[in-house]
C-alpha atoms as a PDB file:
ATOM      1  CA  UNK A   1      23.444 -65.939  12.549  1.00  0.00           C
ATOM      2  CA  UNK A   2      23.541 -62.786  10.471  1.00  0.00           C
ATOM      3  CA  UNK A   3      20.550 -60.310  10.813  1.00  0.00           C
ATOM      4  CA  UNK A   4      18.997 -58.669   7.996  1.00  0.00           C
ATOM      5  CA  UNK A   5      20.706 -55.206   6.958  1.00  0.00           C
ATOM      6  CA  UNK A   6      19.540 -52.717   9.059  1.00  0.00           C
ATOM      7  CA  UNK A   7      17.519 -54.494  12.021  1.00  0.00           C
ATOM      8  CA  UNK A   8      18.492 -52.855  15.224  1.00  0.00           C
ATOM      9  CA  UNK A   9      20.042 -55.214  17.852  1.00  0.00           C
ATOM     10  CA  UNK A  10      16.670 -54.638  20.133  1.00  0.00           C
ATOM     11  CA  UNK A  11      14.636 -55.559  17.416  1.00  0.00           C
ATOM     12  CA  UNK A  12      16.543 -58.606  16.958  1.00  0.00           C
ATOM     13  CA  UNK A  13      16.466 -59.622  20.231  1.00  0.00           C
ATOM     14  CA  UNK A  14      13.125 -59.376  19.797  1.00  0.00           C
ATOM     15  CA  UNK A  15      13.156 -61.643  16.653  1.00  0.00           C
ATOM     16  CA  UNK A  16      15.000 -64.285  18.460  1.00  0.00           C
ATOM     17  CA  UNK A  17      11.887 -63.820  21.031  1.00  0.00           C
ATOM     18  CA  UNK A  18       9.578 -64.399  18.949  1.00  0.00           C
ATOM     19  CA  UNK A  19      11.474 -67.270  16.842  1.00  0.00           C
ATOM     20  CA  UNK A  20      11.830 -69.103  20.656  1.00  0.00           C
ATOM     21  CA  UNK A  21       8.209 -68.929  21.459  1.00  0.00           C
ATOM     22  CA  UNK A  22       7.025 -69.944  17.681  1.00  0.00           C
ATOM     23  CA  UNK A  23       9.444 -72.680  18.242  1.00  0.00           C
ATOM     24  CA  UNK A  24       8.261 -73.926  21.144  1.00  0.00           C
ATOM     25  CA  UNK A  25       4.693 -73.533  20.291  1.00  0.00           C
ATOM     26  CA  UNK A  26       5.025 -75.968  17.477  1.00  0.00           C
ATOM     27  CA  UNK A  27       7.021 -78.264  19.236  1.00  0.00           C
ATOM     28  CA  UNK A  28       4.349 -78.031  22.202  1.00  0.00           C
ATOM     29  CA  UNK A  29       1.376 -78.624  19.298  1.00  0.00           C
ATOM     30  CA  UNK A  30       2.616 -81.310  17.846  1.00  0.00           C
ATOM     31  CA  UNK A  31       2.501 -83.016  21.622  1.00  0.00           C
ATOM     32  CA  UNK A  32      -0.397 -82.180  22.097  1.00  0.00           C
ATOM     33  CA  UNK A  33      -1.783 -83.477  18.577  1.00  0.00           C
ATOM     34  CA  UNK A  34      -0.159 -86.805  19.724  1.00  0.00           C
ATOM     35  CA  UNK A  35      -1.884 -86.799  22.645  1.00  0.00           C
ATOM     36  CA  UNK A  36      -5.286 -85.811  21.229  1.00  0.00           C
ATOM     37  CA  UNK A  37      -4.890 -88.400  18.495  1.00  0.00           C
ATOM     38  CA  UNK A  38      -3.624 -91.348  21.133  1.00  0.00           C
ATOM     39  CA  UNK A  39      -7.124 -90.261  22.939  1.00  0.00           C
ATOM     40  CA  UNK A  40      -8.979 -91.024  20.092  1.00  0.00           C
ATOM     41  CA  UNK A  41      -9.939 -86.966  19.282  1.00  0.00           C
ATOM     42  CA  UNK A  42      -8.835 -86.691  15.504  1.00  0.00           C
ATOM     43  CA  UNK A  43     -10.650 -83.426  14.819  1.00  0.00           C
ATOM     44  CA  UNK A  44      -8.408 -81.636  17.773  1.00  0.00           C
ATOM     45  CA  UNK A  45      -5.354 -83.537  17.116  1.00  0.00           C
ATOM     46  CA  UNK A  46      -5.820 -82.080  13.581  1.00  0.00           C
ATOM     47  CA  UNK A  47      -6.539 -78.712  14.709  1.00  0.00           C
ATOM     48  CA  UNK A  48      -3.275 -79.107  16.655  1.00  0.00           C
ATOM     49  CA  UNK A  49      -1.120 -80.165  13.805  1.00  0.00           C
ATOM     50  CA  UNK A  50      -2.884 -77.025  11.848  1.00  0.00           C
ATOM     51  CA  UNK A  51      -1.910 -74.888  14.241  1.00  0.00           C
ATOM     52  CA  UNK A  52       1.724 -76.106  14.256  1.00  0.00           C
ATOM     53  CA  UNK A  53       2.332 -76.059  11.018  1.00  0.00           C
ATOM     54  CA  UNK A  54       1.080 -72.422  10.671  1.00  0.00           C
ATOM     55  CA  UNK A  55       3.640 -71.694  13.413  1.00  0.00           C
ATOM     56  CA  UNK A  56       6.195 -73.478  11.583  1.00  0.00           C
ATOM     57  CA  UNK A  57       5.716 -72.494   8.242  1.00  0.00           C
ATOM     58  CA  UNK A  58       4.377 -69.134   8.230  1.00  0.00           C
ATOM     59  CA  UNK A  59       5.815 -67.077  11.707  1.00  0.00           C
ATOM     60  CA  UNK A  60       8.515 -68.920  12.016  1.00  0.00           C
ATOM     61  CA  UNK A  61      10.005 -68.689   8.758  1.00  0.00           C
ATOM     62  CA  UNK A  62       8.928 -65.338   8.185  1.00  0.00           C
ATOM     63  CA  UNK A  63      11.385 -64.384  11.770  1.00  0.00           C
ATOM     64  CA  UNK A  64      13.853 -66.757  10.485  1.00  0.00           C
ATOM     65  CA  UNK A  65      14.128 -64.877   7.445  1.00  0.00           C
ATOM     66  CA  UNK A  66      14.475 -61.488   9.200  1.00  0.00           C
ATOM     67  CA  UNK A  67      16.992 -62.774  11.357  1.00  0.00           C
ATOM     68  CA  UNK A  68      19.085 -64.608   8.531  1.00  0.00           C
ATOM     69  CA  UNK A  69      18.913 -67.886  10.205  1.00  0.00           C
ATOM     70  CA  UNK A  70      19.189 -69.936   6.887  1.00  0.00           C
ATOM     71  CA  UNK A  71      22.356 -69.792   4.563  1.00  0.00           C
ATOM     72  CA  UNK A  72      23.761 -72.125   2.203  1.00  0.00           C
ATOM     73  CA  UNK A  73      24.048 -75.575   3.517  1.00  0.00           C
ATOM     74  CA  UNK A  74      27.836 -75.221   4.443  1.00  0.00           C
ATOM     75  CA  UNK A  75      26.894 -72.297   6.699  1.00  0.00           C
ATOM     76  CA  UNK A  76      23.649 -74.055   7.804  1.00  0.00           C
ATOM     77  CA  UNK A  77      25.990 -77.630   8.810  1.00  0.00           C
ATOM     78  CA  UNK A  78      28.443 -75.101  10.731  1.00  0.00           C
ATOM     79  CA  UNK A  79      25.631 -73.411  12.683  1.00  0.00           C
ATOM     80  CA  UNK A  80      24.324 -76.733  13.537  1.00  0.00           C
ATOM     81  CA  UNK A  81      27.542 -78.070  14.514  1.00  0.00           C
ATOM     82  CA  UNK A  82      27.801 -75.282  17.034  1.00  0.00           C
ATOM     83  CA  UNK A  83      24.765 -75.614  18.262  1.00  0.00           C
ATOM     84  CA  UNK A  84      25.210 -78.904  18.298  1.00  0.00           C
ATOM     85  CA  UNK A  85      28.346 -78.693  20.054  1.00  0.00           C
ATOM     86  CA  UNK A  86      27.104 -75.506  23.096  1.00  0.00           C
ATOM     87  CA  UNK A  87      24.302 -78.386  23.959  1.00  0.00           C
ATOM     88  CA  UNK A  88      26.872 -81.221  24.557  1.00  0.00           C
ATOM     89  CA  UNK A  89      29.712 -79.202  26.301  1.00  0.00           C
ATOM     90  CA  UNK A  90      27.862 -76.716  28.056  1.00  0.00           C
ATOM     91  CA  UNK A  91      24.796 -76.565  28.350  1.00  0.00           C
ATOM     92  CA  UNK A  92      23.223 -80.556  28.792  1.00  0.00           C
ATOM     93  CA  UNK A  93      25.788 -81.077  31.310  1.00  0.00           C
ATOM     94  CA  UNK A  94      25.652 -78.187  33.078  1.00  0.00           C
ATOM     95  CA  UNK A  95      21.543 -78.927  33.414  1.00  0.00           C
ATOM     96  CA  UNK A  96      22.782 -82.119  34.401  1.00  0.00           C
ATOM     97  CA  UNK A  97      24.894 -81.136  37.347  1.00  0.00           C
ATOM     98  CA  UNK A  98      22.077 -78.674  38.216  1.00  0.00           C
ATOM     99  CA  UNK A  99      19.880 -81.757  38.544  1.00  0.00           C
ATOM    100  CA  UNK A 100      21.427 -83.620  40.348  1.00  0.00           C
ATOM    101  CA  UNK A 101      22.695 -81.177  43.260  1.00  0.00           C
ATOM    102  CA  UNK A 102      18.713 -80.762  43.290  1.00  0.00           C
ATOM    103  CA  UNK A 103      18.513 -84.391  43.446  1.00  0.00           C
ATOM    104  CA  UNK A 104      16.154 -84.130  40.774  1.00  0.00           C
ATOM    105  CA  UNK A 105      17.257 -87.713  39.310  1.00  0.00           C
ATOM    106  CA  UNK A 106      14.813 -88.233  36.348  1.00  0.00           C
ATOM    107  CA  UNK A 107      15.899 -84.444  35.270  1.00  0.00           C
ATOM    108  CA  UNK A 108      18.964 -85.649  35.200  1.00  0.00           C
ATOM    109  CA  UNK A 109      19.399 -88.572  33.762  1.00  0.00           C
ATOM    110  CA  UNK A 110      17.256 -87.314  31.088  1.00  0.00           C
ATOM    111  CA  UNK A 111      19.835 -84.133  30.232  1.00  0.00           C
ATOM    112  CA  UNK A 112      22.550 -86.663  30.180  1.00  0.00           C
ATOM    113  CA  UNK A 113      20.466 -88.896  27.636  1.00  0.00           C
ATOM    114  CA  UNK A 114      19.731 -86.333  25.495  1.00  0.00           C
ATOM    115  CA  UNK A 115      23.747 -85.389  25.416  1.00  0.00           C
ATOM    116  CA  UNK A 116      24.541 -88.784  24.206  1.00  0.00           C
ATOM    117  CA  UNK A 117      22.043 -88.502  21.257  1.00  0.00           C
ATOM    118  CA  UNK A 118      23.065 -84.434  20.312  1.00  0.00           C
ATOM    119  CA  UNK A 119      27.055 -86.202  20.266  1.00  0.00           C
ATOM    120  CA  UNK A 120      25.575 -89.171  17.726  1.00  0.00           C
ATOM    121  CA  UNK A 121      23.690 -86.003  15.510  1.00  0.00           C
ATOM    122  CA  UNK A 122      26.747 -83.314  16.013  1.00  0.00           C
ATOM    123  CA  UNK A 123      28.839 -86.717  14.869  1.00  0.00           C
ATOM    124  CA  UNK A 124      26.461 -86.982  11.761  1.00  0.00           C
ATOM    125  CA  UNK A 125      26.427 -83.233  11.232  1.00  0.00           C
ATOM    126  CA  UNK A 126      30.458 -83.135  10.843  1.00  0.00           C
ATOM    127  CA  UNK A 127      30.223 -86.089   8.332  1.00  0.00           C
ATOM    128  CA  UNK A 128      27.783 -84.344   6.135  1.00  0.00           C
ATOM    129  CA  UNK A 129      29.999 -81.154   6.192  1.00  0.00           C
ATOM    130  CA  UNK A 130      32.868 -83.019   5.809  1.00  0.00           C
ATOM    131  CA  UNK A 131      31.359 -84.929   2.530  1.00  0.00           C
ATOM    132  CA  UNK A 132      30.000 -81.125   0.968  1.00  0.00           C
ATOM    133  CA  UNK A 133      33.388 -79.317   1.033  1.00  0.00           C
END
């Protein structure tokens, strides 16, 4: 990820702060939404898919665009695939390992789930790349 010309690496470490926590918040909305709507409360589920999409599509991509997250979609397939690729050899089964010397089980076996479906979209990801150059 290239920052914008000029951004000071403190200021884009905050950027990458803030693009976390927007992140998460939508991610964490859109739960909740489910939930809200699954309990029968439409008006709050909607208010929770408002609020996600404003985190999404407004704060998010403004930081995204200050940060120079998005390129063209040969850059944008590499940067996934590396992603992509720190989840499944580093970082999932590291977690994993963590988890289970904690004998935290369902942690576990979740982190190793997830793996096997980031190796079916890094798999995907290489394809697509792979078809645009």
């Amino acid at each position: 990820m290239s920052a914008a010309p000029g951004l000071h690496s403190a200021t884009k470490e905050d950027v990458l702060t803030a693009l976390r926590t927007e992140a998460f918040t939508y991610a964490r909305s859109m739960l909740y939404a489910a939930a809200a709507r699954r309990n029968g409360r439409t008006e709050i589920a909607d208010l929770f898919e408002s609020t996600a999409r404003t985190e999404l599509e407004e704060h998010f991509a403004a930081l995204a665009d200050l940060a120079g997250i998005v390129g063209d979609d040969a850059d944008n397939l590499r940067a996934a695939i590396e992603a992509e690729s720190y989840e499944i050899e580093v970082m999932y089964p590291t977690f994993a390992e963590h988890a289970t010397r904690a004998t935290d089980t369902a942690a576990a076996e979740c982190f190793t789930e997830i793996r096997r479906h980031e190796i079916d979209h890094l798999e995907a990801l290489r394809e697509a790349l792979i078809d645009i150059t």
